[in-house]
Protein backbone atom coordinates (compact mmCIF):
# COMPACT_ATOMS: atom_id res chain seq x y z
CA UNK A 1 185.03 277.07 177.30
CA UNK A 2 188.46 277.47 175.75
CA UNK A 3 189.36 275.14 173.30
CA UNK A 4 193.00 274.11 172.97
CA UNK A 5 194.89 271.71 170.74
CA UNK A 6 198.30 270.67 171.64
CA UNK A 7 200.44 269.38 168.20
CA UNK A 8 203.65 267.34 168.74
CA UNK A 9 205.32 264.95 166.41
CA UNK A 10 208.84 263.65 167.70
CA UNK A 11 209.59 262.00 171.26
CA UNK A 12 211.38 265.11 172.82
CA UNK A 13 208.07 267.01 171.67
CA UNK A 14 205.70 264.68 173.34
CA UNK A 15 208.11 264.32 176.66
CA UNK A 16 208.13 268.27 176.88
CA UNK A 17 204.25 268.48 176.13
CA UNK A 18 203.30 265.54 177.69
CA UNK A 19 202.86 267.67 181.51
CA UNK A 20 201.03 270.49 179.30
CA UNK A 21 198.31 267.78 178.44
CA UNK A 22 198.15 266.50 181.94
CA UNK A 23 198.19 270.05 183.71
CA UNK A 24 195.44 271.55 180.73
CA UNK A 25 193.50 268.33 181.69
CA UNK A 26 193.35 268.86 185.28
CA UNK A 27 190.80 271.60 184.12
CA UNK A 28 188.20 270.22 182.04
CA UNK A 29 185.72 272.75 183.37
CA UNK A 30 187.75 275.48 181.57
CA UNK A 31 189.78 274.00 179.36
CA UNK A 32 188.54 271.22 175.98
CA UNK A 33 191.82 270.02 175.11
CA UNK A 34 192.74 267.99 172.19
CA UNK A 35 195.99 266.41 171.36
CA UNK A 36 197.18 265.87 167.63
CA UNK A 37 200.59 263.96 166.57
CA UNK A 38 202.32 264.13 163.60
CA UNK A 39 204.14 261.39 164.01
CA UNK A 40 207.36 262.55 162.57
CA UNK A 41 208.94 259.86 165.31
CA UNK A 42 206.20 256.36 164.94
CA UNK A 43 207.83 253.93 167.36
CA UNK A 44 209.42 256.51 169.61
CA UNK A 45 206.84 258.51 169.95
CA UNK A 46 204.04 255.94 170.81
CA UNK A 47 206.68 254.94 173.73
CA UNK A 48 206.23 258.04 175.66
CA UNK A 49 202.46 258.60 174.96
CA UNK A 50 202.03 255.32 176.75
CA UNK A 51 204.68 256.25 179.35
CA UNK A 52 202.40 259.26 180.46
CA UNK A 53 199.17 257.48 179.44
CA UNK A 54 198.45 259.93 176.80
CA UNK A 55 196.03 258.84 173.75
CA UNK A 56 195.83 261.61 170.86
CA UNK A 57 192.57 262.73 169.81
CA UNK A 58 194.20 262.88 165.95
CA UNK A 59 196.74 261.14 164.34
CA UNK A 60 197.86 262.18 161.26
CA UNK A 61 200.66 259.47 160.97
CA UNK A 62 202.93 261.06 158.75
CA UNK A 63 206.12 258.96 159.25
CA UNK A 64 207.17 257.39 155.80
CA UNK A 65 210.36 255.87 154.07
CA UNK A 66 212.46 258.01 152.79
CA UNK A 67 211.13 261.05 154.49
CA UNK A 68 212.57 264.68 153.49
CA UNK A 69 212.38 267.72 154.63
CA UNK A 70 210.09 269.40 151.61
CA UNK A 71 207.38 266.54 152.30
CA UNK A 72 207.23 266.27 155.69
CA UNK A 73 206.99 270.15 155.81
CA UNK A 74 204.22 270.31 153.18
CA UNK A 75 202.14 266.78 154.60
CA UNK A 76 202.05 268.25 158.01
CA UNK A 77 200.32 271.95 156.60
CA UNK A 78 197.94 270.01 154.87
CA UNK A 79 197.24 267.10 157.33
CA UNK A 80 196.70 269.81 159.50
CA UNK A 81 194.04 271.90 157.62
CA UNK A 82 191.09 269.48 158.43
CA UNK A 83 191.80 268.88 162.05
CA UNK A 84 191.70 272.99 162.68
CA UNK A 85 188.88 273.42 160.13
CA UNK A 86 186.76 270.71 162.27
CA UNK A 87 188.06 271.22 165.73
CA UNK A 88 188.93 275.21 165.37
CA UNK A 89 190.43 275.72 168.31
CA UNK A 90 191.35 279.30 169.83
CA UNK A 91 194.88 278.39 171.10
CA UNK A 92 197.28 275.64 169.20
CA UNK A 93 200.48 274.44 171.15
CA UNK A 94 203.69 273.95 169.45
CA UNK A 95 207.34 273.13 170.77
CA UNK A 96 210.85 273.94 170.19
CA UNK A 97 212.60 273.74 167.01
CA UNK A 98 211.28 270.61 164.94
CA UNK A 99 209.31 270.75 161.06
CA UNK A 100 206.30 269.79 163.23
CA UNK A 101 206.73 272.55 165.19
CA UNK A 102 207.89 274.67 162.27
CA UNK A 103 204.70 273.47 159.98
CA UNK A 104 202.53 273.45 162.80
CA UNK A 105 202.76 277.14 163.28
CA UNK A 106 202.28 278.13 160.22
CA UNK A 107 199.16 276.01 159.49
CA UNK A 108 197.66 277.13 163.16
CA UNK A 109 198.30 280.95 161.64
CA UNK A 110 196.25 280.39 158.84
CA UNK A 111 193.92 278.84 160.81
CA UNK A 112 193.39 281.85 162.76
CA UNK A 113 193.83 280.47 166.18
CA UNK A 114 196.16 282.28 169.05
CA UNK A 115 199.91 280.58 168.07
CA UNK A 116 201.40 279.64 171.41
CA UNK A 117 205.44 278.79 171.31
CA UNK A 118 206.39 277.06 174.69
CA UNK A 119 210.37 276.76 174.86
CA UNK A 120 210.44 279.78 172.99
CA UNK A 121 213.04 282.24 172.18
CA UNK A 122 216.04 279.70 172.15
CA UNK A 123 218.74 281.07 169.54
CA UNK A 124 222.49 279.91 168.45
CA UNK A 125 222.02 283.01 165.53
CA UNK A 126 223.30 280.81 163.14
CA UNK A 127 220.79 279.31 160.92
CA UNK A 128 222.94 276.10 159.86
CA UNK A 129 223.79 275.20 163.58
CA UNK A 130 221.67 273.29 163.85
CA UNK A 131 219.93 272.65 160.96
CA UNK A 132 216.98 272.85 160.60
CA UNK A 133 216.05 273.92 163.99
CA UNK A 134 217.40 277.11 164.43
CA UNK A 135 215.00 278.05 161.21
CA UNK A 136 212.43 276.59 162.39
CA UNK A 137 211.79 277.72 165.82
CA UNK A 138 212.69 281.72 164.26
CA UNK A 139 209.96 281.20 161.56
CA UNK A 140 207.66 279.87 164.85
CA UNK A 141 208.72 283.04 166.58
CA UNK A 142 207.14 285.05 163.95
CA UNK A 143 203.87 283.99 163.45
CA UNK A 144 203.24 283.41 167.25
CA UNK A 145 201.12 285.46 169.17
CA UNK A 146 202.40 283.82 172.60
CA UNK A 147 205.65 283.10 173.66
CA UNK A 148 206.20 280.69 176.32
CA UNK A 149 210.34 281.22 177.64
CA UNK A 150 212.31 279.10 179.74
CA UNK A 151 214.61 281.94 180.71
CA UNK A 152 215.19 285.39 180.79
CA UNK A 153 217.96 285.06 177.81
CA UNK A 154 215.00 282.98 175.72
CA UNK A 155 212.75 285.96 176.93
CA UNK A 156 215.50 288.98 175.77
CA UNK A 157 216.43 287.14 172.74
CA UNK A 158 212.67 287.66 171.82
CA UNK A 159 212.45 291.19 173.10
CA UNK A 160 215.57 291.44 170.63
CA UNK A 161 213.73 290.29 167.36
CA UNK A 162 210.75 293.28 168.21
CA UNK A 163 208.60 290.79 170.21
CA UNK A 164 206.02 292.65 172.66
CA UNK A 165 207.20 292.20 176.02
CA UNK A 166 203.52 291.26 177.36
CA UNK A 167 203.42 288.52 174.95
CA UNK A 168 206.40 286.76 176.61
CA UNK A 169 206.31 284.76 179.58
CA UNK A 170 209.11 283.40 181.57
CA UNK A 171 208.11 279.64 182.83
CA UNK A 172 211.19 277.84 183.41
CA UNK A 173 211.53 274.64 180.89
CA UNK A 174 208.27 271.98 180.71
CA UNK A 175 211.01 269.27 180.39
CA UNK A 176 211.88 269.99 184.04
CA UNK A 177 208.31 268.94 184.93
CA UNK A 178 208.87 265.86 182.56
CA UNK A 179 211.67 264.39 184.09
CA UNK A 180 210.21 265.56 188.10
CA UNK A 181 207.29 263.10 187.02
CA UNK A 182 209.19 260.48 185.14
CA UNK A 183 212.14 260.14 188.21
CA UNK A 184 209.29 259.43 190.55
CA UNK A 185 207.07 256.97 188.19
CA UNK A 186 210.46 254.79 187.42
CA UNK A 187 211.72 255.05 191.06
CA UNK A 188 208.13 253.41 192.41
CA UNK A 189 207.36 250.71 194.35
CA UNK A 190 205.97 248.20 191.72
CA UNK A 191 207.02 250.06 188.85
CA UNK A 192 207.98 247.53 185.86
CA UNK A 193 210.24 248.29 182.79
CA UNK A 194 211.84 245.17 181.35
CA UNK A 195 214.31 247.28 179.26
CA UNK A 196 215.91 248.97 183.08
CA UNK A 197 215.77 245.29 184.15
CA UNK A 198 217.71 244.56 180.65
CA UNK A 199 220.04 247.13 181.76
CA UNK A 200 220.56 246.49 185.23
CA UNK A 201 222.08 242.59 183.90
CA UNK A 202 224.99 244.62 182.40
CA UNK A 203 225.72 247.47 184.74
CA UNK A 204 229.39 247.24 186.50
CA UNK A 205 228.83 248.56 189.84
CA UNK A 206 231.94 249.58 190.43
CA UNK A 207 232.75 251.20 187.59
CA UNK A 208 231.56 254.66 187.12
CA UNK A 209 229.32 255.10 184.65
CA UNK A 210 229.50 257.54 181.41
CA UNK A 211 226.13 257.95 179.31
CA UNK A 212 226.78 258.74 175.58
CA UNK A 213 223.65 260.48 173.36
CA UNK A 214 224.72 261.79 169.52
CA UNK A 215 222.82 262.40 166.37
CA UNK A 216 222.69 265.90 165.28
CA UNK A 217 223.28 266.64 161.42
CA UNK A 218 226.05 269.08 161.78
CA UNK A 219 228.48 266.19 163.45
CA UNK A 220 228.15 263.96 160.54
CA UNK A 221 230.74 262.65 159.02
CA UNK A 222 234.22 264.02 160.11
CA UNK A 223 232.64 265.09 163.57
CA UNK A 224 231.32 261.44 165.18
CA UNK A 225 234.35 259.95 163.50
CA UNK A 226 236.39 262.59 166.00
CA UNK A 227 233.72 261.69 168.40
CA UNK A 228 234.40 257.96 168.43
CA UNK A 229 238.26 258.51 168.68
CA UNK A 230 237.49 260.73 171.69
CA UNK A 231 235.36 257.84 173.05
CA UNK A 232 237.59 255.06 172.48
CA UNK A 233 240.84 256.92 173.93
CA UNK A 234 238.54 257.41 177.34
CA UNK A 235 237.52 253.99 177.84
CA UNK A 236 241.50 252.88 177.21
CA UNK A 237 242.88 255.24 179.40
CA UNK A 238 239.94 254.92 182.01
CA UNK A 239 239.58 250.95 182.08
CA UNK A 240 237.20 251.63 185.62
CA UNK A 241 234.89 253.38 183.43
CA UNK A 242 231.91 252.23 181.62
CA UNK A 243 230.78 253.43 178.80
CA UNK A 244 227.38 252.94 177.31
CA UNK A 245 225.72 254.56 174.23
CA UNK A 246 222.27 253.67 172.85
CA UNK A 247 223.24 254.74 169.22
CA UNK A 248 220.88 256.35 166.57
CA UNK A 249 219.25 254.50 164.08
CA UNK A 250 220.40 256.87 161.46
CA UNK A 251 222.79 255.24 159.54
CA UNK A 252 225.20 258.04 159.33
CA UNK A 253 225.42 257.78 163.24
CA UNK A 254 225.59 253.85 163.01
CA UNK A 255 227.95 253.15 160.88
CA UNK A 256 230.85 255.31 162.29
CA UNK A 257 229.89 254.02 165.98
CA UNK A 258 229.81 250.59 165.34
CA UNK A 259 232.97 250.64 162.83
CA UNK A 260 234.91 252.26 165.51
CA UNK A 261 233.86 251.20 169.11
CA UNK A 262 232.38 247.77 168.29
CA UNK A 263 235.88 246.11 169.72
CA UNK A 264 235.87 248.20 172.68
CA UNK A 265 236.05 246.18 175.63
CA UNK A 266 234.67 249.09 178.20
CA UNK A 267 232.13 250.00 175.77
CA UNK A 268 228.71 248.91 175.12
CA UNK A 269 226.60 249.84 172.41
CA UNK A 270 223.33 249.61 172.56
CA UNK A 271 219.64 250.03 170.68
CA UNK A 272 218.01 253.71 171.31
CA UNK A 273 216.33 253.33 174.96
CA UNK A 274 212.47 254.24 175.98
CA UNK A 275 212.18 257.80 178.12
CA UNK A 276 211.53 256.08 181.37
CA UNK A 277 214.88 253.31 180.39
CA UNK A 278 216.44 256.65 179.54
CA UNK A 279 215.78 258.61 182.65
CA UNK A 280 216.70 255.65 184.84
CA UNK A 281 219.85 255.28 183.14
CA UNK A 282 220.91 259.57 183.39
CA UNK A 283 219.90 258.97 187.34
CA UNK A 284 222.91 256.23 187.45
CA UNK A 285 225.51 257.75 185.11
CA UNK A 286 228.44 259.36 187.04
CA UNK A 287 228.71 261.92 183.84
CA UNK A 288 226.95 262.56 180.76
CA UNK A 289 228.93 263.38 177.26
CA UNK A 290 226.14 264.38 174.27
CA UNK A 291 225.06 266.25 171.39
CA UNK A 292 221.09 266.57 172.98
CA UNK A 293 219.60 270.14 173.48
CA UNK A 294 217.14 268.23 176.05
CA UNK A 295 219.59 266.07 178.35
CA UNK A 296 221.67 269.93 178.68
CA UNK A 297 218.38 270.52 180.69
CA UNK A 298 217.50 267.69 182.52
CA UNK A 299 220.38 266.57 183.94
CA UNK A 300 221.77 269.35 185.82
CA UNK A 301 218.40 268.78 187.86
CA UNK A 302 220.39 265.18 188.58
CA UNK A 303 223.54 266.38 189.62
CA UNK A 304 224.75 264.99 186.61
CA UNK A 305 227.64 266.80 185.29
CA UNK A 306 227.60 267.10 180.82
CA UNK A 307 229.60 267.72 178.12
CA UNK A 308 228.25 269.20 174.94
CA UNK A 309 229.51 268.02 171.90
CA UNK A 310 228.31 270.72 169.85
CA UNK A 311 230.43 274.17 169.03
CA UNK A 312 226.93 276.22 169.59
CA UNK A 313 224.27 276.54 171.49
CA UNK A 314 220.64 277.79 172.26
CA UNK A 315 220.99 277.55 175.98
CA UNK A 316 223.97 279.59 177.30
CA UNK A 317 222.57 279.54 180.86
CA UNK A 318 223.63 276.34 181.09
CA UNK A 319 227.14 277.19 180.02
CA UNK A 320 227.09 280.22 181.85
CA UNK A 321 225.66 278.78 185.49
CA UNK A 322 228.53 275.85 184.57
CA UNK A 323 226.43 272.88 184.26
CA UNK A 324 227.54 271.82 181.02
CA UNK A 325 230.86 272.44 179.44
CA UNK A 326 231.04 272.96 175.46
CA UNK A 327 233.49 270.74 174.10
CA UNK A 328 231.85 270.21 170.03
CA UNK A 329 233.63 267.52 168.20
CA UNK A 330 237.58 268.38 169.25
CA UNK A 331 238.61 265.00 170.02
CA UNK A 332 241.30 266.75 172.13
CA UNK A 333 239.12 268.38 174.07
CA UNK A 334 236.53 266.08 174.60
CA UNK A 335 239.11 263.73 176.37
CA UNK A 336 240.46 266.53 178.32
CA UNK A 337 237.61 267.76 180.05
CA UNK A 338 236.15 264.13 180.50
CA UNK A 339 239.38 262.91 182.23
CA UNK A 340 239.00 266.20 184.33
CA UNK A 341 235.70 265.15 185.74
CA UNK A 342 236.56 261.36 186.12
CA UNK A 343 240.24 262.15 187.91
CA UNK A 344 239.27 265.14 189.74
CA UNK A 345 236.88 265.26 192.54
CA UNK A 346 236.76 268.94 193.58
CA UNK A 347 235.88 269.81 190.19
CA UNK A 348 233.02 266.79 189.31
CA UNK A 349 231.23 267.80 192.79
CA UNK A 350 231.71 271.74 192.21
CA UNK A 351 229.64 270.70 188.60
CA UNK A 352 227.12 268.51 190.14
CA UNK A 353 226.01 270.64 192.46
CA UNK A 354 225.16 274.10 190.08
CA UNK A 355 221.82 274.91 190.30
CA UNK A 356 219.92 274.50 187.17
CA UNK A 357 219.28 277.41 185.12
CA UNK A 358 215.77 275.60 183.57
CA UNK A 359 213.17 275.97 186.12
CA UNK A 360 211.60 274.12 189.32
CA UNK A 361 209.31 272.05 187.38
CA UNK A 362 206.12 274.25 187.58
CA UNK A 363 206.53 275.47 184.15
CA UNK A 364 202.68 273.85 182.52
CA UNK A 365 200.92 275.27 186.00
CA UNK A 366 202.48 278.97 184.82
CA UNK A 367 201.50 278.15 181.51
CA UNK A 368 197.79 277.36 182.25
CA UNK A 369 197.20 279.73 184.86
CA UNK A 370 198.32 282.78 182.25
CA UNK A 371 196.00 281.37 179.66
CA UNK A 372 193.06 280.66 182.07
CA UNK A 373 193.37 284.66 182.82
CA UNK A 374 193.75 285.39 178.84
């Protein structure tokens, strides 16, 4: 029997591996599968474990005040050194870009277990957009001995670096399979969220909707402060609009956002939202403006037109099939291409209705049947 262990730490980790677990656990005759969290998100993270009834097997509950880089990093190699001594597993799962994923790798490598990398190969080639990410999922890159890519870019970009070809296979994104799942849970007879209900009280039916997600490092500063102006100048010039943003708890996203859009009348500001309040809410937005690398892959798959505030990015087939539009932090711009959509109906249903460029939501049933033959 194959022993696996799946690491994760943050909430778009666990989302993403969340239909790994499931799918690996479908085959318990082949597969032991253990799942360990970092918990480099607490409260966020615990949401989505419940959402897809996941309990880890380890918890190494890492989240503290104050956390930095350096200690995170170095509390997640050695948190990690018992749970592979004891468990030694031949495969560990890591994801993306984040210091779990990062840390994770490199204590899995000295481990000795097979390094697998799902959502691999994603580059901007600019190690301080973003930061830390773009370091971390190169260093993963390295020191894995199986890369799982979304696309055939992910997959050349790896080829690029001196990669082995037979070590990379093209899945399509896990997140797909995330929000396939999720969209039918929340959409189900009987299914309860009090937070959508919470939502649902506020909603103007008439008005279309525009979802608003922000919190990278690099837009810090100058760039949300450009962001808010951009905001603000759509929801005065669009008063049929509404505008709603659950806003990051880091205060160098708060403070700007609420200083600045508080007072706006067609804007509502609200606390970060659960994945399953989160996916209902995408579903009913009429457009989608953000600085998220995951919502540039899910909502495509709703029709859902979006606008990337961000100058880079590490997935160009989105920009390049036309289902998001790069705008960064330009207030300029952002207003111009958001009135576009809003004003102009040709070009929102053009948008909407691009195929996605990140898979058909089979990605963890690809995954699992290469490592079954491995």
């Amino acid at each position: 029997m194959k022993k696996n262990l799946i690491v994760f730490g943050t909430r778009p980790e666990a989302i993403k591996m969340a239909p790994l677990v499931k799918e690996f656990q479908k085959h318990k005759d082949v597969f032991d599968t253990k799942v360990c969290i970092t918990a480099q998100h607490r409260e966020m993270l615990d949401q989505v474990l419940s959402f897809f009834e996941i309990t880890p097997d380890f918890d190494l509950d890492l989240m503290k005040p104050n956390q930095n880089l350096y200690t995170l990093t170095s509390d997640i190699i050695t948190g990690l050194k018992d749970v592979l001594e004891n468990f030694n597993p031949d495969y560990v799962y890591v994801h993306g870009d984040t210091t779990t994923t990062m840390a994770s790798s490199i204590a899995a490598f000295y481990s000795g277990a097979q390094v697998c990398h799902v959502e691999a190969g994603l580059r901007t080639f600019n190690m301080k957009s973003p930061f830390p990410e773009e370091m971390n999922r190169c260093v993963t890159g390295v020191v894995s001995n199986i890369h799982f890519s979304p696309t055939k870019t992910s997959k050349q970009n790896l080829i690029n670096e001196n990669k082995h070809s037979d070590s990379i296979i093209i899945t399509g994104n896990t997140v797909i399979d995330a929000l396939q799942f999720s969209v039918e849970k929340v959409n189900s007879l009987g299914y309860e969220d009090n937070e959508i209900e919470e939502i649902k009280k506020n909603l103007e039916i008439k008005k279309k909707l525009i979802l608003v997600t922000g919190h990278r490092r690099e837009n810090h500063g100058q760039g949300f402060i450009n962001i808010c102006e951009a905001l603000k100048q759509i929801a005065k010039n669009n008063p049929d609009t509404q505008i709603i943003y659950p806003v990051h708890l880091n205060p160098n996203v708060q403070k700007p956002v609420y200083e600045l859009l508080s007072e706006v009348k067609n804007i509502q500001l609200i606390s970060p939202l659960s994945y399953p309040a989160f996916v209902w809410l995408m579903n009913q937005s009429y457009l989608i403006i953000t600085d998220s690398g995951g919502v540039q892959e899910e909502a495509p798959s709703l029709g859902k037109p979006v606008l990337v505030m961000r100058d880079t990015t590490e997935r160009p087939e989105a920009v390049d099939a036309g289902t998001v539009i790069l705008v960064g932090t330009n207030k300029e711009k952002i207003v111009l291409e958001a009135e576009k959509l809003l004003q102009d109906t040709t070009s929102y249903e053009n948008m909407s209705r691009l195929h996605n460029p990140y898979g058909d939501g089979k990605a963890c049933e690809r995954i699992v049947e290469y490592i079954s033959k491995n």
